[in-house]
N, C-alpha and C. Protein backbone atom coordinates (compact mmCIF):
# COMPACT_ATOMS: atom_id res chain seq x y z
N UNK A 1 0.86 -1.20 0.00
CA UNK A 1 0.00 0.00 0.00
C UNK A 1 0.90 1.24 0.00
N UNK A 2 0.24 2.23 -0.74
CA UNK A 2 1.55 3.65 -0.70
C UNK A 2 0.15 4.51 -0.67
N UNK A 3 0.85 5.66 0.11
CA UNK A 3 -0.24 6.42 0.49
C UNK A 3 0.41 8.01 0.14
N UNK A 4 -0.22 8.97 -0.78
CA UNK A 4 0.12 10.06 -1.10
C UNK A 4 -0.56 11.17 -1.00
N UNK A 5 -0.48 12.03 -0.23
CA UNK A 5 -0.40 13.43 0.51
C UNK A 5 -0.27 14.69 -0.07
N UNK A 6 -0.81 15.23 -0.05
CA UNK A 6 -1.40 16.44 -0.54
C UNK A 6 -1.88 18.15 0.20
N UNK A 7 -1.73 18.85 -0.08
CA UNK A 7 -2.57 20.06 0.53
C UNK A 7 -2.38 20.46 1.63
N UNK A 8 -0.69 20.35 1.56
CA UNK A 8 0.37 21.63 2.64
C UNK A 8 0.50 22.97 1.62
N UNK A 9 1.17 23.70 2.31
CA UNK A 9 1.65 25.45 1.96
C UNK A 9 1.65 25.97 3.02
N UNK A 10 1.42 27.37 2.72
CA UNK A 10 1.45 28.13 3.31
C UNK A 10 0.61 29.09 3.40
N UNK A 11 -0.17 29.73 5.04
CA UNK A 11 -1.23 30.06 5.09
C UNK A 11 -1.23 30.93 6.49
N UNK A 12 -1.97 32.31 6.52
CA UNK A 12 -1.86 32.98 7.69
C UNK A 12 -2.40 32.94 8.83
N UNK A 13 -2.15 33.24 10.21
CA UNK A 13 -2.61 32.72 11.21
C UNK A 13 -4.41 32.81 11.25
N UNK A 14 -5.19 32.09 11.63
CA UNK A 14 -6.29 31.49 11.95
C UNK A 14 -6.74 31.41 10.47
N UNK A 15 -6.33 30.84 9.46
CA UNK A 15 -6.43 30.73 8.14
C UNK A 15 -6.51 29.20 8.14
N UNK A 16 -7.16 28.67 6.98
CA UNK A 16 -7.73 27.01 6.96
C UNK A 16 -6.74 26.47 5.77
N UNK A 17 -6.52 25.33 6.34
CA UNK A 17 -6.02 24.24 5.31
C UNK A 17 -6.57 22.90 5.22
N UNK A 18 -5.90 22.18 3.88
CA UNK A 18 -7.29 21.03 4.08
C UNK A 18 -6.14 20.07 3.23
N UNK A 19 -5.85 18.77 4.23
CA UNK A 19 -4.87 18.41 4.08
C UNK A 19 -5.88 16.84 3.42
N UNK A 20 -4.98 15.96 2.63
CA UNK A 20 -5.60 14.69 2.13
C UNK A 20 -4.82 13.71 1.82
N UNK A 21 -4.79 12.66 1.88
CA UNK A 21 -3.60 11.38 1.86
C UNK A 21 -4.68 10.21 1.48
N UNK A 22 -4.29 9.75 0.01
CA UNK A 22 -4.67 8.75 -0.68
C UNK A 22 -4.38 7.23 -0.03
N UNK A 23 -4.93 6.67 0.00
CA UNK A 23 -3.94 5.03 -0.05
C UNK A 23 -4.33 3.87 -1.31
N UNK A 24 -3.57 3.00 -2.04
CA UNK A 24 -3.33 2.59 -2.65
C UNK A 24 -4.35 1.23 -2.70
N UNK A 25 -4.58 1.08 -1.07
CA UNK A 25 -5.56 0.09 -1.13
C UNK A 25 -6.12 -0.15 -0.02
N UNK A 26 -6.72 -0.55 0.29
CA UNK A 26 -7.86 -0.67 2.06
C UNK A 26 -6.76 -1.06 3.24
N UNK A 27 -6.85 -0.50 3.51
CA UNK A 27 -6.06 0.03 5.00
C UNK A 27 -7.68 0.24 6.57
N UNK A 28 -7.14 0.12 7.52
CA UNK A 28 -7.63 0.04 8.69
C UNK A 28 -7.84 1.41 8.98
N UNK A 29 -7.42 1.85 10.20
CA UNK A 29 -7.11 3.50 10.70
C UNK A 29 -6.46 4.18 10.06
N UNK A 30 -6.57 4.92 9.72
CA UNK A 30 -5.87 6.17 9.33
C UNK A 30 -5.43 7.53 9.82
N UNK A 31 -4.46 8.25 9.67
CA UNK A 31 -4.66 9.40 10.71
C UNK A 31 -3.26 10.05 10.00
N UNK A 32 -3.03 11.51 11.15
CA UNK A 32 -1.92 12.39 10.74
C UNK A 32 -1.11 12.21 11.93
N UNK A 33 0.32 12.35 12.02
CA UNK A 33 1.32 12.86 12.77
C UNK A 33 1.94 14.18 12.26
N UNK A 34 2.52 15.18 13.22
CA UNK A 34 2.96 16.46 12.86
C UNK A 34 4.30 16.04 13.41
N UNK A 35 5.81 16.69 12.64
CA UNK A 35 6.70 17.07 13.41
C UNK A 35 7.01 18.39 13.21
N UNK A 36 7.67 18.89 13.86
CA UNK A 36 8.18 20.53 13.56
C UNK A 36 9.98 19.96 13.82
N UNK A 37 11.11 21.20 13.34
CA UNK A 37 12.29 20.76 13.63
C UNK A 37 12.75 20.97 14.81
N UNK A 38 13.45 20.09 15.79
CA UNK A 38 13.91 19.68 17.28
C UNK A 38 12.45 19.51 18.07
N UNK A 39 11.43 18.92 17.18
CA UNK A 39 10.40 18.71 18.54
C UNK A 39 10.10 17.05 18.28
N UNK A 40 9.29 16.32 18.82
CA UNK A 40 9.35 14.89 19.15
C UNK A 40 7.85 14.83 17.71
N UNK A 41 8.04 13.67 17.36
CA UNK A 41 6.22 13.66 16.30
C UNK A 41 5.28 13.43 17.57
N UNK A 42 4.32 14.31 16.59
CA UNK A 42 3.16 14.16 17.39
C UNK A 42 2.30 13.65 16.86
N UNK A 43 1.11 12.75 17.38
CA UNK A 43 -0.24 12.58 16.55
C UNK A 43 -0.93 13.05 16.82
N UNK A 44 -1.42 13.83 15.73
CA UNK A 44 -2.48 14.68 15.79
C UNK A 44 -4.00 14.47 15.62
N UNK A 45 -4.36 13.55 14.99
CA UNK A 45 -5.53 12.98 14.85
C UNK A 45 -5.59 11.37 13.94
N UNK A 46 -6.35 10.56 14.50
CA UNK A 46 -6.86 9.09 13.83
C UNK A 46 -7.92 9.08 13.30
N UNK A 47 -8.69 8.46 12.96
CA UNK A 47 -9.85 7.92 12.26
C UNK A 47 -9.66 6.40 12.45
N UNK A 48 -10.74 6.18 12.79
CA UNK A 48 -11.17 4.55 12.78
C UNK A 48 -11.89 3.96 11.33
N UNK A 49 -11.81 2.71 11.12
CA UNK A 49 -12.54 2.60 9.46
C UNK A 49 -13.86 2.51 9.82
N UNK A 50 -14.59 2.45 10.81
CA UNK A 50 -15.74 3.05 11.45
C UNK A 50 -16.09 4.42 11.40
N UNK A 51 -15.10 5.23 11.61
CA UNK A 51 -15.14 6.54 10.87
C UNK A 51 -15.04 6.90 12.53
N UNK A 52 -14.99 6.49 13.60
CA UNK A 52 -14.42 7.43 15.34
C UNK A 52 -13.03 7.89 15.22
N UNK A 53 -12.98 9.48 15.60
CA UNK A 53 -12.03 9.95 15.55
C UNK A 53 -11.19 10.61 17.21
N UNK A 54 -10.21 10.97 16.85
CA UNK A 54 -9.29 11.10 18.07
C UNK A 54 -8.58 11.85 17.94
N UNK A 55 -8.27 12.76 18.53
CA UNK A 55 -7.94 14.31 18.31
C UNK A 55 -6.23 14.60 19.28
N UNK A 56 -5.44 15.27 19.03
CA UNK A 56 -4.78 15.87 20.03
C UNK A 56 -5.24 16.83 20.96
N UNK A 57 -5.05 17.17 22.46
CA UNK A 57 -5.49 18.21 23.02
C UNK A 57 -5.35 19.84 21.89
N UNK A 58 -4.26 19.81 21.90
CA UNK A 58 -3.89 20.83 21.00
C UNK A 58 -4.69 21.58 19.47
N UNK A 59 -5.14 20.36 18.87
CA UNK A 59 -5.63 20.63 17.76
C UNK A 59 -7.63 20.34 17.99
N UNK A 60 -7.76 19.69 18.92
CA UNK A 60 -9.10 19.29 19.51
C UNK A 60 -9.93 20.75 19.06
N UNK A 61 -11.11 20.67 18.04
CA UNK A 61 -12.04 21.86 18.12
C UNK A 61 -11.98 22.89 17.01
N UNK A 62 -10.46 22.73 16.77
CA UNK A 62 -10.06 23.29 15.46
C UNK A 62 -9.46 22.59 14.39
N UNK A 63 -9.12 21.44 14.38
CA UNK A 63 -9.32 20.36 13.60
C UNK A 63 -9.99 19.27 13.24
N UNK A 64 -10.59 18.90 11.90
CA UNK A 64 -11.42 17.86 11.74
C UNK A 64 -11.05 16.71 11.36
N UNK A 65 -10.64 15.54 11.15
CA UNK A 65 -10.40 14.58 10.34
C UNK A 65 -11.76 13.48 9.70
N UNK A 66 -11.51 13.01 8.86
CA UNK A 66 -12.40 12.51 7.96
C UNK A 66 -12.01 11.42 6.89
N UNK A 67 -12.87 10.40 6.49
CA UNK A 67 -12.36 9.54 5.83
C UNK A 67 -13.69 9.52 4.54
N UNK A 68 -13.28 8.74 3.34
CA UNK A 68 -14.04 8.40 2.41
C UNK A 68 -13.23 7.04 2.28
N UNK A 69 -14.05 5.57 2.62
CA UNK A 69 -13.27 4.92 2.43
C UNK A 69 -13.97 4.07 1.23
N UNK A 70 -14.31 4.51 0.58
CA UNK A 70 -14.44 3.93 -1.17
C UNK A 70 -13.54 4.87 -1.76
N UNK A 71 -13.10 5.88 -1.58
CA UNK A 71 -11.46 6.19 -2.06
C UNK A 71 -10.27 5.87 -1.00
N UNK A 72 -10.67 5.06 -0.46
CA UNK A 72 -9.46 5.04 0.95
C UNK A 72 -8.59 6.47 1.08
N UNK A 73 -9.22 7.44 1.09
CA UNK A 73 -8.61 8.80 1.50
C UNK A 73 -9.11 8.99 2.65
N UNK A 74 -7.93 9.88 3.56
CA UNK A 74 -8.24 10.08 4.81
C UNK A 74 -8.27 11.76 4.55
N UNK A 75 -8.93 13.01 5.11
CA UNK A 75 -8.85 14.19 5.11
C UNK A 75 -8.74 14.93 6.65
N UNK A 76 -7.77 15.81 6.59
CA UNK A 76 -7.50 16.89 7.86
C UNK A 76 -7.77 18.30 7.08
N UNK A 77 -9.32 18.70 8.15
CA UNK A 77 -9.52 20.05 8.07
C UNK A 77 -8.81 21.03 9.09
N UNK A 78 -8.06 21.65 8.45
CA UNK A 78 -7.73 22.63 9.80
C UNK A 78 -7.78 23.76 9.27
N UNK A 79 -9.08 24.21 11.05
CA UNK A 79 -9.18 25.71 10.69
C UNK A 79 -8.09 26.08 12.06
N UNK A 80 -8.28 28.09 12.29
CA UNK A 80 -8.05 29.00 13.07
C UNK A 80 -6.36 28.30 13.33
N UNK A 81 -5.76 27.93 12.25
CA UNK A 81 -4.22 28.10 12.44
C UNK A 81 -3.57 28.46 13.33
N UNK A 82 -2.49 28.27 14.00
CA UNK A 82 -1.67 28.72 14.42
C UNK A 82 -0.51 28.89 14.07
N UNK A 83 0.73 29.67 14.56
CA UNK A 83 2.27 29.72 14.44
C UNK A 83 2.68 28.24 14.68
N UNK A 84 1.95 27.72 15.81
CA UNK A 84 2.69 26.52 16.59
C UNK A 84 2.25 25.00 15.91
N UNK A 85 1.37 25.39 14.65
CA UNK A 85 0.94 24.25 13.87
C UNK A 85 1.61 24.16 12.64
N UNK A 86 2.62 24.72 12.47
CA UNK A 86 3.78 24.84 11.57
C UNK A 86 4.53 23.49 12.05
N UNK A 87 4.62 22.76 10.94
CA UNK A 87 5.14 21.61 10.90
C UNK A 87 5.10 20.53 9.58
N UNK A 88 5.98 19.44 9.60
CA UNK A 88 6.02 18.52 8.62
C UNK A 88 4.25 17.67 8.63
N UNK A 89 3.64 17.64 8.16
CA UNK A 89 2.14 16.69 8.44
C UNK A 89 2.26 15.32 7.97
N UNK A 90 2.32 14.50 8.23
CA UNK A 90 2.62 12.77 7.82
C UNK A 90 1.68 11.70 7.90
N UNK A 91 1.00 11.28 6.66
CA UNK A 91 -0.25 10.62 6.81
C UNK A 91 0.39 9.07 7.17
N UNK A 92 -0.85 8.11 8.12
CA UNK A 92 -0.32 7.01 8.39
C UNK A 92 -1.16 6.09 7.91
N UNK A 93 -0.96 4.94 7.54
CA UNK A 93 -2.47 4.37 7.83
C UNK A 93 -2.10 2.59 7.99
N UNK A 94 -3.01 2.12 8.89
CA UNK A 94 -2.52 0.82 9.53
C UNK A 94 -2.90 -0.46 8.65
N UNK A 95 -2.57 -1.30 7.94
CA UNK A 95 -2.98 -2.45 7.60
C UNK A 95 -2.72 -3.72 8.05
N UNK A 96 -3.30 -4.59 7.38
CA UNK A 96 -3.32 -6.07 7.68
C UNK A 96 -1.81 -6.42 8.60
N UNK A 97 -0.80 -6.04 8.07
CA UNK A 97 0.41 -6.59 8.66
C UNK A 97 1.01 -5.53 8.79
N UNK A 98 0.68 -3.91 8.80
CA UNK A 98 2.13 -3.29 9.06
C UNK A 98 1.08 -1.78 8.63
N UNK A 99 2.46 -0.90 9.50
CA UNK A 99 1.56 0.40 8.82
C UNK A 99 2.80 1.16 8.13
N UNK A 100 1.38 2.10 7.56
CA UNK A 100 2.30 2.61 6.47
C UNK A 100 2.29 3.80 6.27
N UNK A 101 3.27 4.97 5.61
CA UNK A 101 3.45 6.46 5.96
C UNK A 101 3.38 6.77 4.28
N UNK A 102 2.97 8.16 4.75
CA UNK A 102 2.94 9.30 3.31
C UNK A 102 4.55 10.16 3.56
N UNK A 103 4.42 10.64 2.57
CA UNK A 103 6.20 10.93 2.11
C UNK A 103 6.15 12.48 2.99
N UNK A 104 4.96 13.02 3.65
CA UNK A 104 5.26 14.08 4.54
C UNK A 104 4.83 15.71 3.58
N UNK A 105 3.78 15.95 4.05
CA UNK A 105 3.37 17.85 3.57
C UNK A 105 3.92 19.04 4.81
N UNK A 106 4.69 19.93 4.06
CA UNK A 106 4.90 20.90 5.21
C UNK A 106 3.38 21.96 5.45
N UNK A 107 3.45 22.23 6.14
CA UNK A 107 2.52 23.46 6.46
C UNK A 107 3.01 24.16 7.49
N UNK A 108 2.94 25.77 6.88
CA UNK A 108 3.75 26.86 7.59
C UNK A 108 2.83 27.42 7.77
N UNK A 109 2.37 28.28 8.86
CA UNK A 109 1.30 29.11 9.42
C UNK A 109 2.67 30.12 10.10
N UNK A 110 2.03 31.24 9.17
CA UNK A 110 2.84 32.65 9.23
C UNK A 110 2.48 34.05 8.75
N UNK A 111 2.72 35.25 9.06
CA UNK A 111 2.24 35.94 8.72
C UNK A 111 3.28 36.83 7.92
């Protein structure tokens, strides 16, 4: 399965982005991790193939995640941006035997 990622840039503070990561073929959970440079990855949100989702404190309220899984695409809405949501975005998604990563979207929130 290869999973490809989409719909980073760059965008000003409390400004929306709408991030999307394909997969190649039916996959389980799906979700995003963020890193920024010298900080640890974070996960930022899952999706279940039930479609229950799971949020970071951080992004909780101002981010959405979402799945269509007759395209096995997973989607991250993020509104009201921040500086501190500047980071690498990295789609994951879990299958039968192993999980698997997107090649990584930056998104810079800046003014």
């Amino acid at each position: 399965v290869q999973l490809q990622a989409s719909g980073g840039g760059l965008v000003q503070p409390g400004g929306s982005l709408r991030l999307s990561c394909a997969a190649s073929g039916s996959v389980f959970s799906m979700g995003w991790y963020r890193q920024d440079a010298g900080k640890q990855r974070e996960l930022v949100a899952v999706v279940t193939s039930g479609g229950t989702p799971t949020y970071a404190d951080s992004v909780a309220g101002r981010f959405t995640i979402s799945r269509d899984n007759a395209k096995n695409t997973v989607y991250l809405l993020m509104n009201s941006l921040k500086p501190e949501d500047t980071a690498v975005y990295y789609c994951y998604a879990v299958g039968f035997l192993q999980t698997y990563w997107g090649q990584g979207t930056l998104v810079t929130v800046s003014s």
